[in-house]
N, C-alpha and C. Protein backbone atom coordinates (compact mmCIF):
# COMPACT_ATOMS: atom_id res chain seq x y z
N UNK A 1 -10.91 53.83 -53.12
CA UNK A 1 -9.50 53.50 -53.15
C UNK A 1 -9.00 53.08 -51.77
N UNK A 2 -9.70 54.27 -50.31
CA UNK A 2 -8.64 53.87 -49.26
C UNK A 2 -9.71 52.07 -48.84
N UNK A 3 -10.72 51.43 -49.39
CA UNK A 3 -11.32 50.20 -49.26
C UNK A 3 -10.41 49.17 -49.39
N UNK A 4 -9.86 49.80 -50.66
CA UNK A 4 -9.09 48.32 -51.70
C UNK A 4 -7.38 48.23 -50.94
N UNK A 5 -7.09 49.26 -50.74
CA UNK A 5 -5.89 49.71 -49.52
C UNK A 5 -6.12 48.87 -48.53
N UNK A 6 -7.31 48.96 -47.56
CA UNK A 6 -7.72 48.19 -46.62
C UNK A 6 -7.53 46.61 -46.61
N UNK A 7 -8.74 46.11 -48.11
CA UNK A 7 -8.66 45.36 -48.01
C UNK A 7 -6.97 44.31 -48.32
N UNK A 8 -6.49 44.98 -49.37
CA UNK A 8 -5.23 44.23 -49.37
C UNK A 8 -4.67 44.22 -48.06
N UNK A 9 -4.52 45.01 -47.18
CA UNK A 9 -3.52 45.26 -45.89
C UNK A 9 -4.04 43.96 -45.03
N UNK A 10 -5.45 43.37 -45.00
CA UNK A 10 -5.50 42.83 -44.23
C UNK A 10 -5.63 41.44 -44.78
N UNK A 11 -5.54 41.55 -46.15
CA UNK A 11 -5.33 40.09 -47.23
C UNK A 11 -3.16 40.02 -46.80
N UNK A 12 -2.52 40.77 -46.51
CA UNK A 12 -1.38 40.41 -46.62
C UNK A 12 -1.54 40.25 -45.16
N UNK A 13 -1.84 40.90 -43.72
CA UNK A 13 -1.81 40.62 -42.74
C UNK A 13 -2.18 39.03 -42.36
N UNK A 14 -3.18 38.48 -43.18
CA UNK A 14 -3.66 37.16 -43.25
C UNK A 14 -3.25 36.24 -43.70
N UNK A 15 -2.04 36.29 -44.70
CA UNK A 15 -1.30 35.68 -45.55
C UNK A 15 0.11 35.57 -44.41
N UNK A 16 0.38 36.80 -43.72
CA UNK A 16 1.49 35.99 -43.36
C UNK A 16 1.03 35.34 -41.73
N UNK A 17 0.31 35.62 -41.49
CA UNK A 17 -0.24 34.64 -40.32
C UNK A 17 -0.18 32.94 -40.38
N UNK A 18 -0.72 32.77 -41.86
CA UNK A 18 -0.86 31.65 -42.23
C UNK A 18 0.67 30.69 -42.66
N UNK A 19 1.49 31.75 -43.10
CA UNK A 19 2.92 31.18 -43.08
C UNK A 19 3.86 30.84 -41.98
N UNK A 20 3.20 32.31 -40.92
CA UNK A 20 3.87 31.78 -39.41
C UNK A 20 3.43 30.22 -39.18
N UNK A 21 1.58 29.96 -39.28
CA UNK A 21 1.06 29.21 -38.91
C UNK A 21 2.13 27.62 -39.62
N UNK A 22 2.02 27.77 -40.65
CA UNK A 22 2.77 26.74 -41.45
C UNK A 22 4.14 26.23 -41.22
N UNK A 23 4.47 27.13 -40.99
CA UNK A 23 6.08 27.01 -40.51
C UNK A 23 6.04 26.37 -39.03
N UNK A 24 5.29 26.91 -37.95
CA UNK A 24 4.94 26.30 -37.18
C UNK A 24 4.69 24.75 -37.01
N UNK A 25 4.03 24.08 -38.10
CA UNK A 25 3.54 22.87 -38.24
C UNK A 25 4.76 22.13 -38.71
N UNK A 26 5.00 22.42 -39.79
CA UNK A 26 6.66 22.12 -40.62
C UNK A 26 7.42 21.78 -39.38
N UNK A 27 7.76 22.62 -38.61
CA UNK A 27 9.21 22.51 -37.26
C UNK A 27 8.36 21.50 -36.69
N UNK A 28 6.90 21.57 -35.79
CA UNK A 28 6.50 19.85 -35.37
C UNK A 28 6.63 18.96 -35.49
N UNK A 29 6.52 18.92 -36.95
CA UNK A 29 6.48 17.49 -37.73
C UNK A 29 8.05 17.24 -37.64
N UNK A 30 9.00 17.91 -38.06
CA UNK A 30 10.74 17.93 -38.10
C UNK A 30 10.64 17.16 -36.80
N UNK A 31 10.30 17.82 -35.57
CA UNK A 31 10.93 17.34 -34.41
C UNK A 31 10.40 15.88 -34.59
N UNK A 32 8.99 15.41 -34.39
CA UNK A 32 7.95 14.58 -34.19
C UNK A 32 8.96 13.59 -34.62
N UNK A 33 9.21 13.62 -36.30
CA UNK A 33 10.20 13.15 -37.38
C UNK A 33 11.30 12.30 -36.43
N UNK A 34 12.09 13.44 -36.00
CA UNK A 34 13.56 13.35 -35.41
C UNK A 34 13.04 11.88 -34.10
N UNK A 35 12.19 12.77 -33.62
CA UNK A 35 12.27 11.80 -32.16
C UNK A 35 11.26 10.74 -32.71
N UNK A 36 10.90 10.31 -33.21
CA UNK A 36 10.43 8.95 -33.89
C UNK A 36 11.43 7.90 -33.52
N UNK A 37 12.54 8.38 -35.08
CA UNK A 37 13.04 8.07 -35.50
C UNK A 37 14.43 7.73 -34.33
N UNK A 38 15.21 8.54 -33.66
CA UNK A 38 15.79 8.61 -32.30
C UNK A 38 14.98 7.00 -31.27
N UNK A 39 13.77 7.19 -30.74
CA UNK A 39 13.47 6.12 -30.20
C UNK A 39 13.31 4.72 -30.71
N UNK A 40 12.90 4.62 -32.22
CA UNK A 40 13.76 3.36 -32.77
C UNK A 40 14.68 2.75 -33.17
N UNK A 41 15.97 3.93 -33.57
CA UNK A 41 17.08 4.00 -33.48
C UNK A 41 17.51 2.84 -32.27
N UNK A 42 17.61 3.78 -31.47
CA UNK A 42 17.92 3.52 -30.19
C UNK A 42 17.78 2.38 -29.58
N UNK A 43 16.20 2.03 -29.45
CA UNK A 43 16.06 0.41 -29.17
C UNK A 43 16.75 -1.04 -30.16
N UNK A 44 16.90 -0.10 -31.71
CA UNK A 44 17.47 -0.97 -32.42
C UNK A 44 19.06 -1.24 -31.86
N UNK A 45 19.73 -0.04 -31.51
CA UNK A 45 21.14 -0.35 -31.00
C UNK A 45 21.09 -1.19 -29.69
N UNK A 46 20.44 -1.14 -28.68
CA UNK A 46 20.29 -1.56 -27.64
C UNK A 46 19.90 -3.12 -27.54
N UNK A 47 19.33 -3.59 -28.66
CA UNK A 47 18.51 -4.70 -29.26
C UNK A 47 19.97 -5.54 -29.82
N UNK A 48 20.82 -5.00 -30.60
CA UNK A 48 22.06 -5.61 -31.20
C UNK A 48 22.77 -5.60 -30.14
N UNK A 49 23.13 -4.35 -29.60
CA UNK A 49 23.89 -4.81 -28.49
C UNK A 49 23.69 -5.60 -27.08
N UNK A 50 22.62 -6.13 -27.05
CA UNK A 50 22.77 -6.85 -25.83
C UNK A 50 22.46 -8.28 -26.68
N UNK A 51 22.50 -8.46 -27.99
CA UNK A 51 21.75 -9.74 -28.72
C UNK A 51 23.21 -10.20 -29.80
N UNK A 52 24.56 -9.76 -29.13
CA UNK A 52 25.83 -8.93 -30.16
C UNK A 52 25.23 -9.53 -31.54
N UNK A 53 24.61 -8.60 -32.05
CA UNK A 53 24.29 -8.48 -33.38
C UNK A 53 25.24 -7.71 -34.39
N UNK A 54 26.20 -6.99 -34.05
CA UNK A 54 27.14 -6.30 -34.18
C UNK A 54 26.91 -4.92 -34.50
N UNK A 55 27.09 -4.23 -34.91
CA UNK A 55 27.15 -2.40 -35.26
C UNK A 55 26.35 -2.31 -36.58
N UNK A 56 24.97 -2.13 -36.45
CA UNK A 56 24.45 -1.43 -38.32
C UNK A 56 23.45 -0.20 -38.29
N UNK A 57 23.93 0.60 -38.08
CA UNK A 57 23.01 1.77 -37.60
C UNK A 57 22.38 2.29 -39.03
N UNK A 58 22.23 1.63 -40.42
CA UNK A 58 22.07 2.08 -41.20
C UNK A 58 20.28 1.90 -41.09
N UNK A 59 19.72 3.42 -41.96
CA UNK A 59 18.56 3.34 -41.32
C UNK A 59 17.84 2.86 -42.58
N UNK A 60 16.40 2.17 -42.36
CA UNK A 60 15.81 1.50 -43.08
C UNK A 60 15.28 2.33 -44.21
N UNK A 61 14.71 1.57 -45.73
CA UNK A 61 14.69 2.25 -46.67
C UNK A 61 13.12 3.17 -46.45
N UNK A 62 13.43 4.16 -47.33
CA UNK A 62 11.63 4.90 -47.55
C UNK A 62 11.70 5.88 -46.12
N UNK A 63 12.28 6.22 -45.55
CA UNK A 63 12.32 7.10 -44.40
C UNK A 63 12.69 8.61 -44.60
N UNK A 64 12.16 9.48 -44.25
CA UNK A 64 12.57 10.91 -44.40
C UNK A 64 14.01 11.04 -43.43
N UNK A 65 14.67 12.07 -44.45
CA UNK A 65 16.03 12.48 -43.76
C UNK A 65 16.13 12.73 -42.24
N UNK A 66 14.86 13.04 -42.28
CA UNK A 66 15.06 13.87 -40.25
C UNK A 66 15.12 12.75 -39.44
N UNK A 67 13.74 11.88 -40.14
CA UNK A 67 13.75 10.58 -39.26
C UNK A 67 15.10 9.36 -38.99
N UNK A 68 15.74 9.65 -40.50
CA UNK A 68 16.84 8.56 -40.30
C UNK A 68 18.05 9.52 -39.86
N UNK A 69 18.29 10.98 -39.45
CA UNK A 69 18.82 11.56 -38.41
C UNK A 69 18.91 11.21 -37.31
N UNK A 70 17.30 11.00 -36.81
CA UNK A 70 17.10 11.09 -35.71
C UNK A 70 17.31 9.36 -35.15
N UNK A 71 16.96 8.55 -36.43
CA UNK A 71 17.33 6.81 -36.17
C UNK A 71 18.81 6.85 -35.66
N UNK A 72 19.67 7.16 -36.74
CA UNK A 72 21.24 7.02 -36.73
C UNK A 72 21.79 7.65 -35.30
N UNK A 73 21.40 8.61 -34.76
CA UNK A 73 22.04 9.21 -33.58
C UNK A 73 21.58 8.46 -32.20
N UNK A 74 20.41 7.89 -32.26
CA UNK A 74 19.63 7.19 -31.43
C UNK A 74 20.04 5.88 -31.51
N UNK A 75 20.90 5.17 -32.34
CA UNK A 75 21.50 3.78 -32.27
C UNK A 75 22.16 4.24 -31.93
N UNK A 76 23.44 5.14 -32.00
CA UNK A 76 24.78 4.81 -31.49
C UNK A 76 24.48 4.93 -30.21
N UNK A 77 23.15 5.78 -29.53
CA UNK A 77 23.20 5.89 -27.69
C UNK A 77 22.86 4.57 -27.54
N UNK A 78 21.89 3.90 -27.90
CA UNK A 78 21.38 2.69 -27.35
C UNK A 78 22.50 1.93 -27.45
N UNK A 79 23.15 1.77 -28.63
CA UNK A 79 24.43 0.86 -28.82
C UNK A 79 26.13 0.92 -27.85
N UNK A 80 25.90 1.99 -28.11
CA UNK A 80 27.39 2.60 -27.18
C UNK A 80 26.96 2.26 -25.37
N UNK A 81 25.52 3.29 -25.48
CA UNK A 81 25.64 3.00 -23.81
C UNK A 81 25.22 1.66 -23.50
N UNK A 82 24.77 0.47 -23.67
CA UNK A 82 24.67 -0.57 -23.02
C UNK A 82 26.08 -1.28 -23.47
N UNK A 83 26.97 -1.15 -24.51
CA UNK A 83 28.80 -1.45 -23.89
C UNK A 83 29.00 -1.12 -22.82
N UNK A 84 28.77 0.17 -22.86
CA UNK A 84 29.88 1.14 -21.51
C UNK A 84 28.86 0.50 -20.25
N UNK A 85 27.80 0.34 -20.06
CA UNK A 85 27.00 -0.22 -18.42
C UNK A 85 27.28 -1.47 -18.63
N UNK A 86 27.93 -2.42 -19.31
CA UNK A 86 28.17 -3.66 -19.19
C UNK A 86 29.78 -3.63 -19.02
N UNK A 87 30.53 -2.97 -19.65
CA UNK A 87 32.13 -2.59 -19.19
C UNK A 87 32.31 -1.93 -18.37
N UNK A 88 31.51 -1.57 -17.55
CA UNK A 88 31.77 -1.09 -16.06
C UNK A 88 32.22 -1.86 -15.11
């Protein structure tokens, strides 16, 4: 009995290792995602705005939410800040 005790204790000790582990990977990929998505963003705003293409920060189709997070927030810097260093 105290075997099968054992062994479960270290079947659940192993189980949640593997969820830390997972979760771990999950938040990587989120960020990885975000800042992808942020650095093409970005060049895309920067790209219209110095080409006045006008304002479309809408992000392209088939993209995960984080990534077109991370697109959409990353145009308005590229877009906004090369106005404001040219209206200086």
């Amino acid at each position: 009995m105290n075997k099968i005790v054992s062994i479960i204790g270290i079947i659940s000790v192993v189980s949640v290792m593997l969820l830390s582990v997972n979760e771990q990977v999950q938040a990587k990929s989120y960020t990885s995602n975000y800042s992808d998505g942020y650095e093409q963003g970005k060049s895309a705003g920067k790209d219209d705005s110095q080409n006045n293409n006008g304002h479309n920060s809408k992000c392209p189709e088939n993209d995960s939410l984080t990534w077109c997070l991370g697109y959409k927030v990353g145009y308005e810097v590229g877009y906004f800040a090369n106005n404001a260093i040219e209206g200086s």
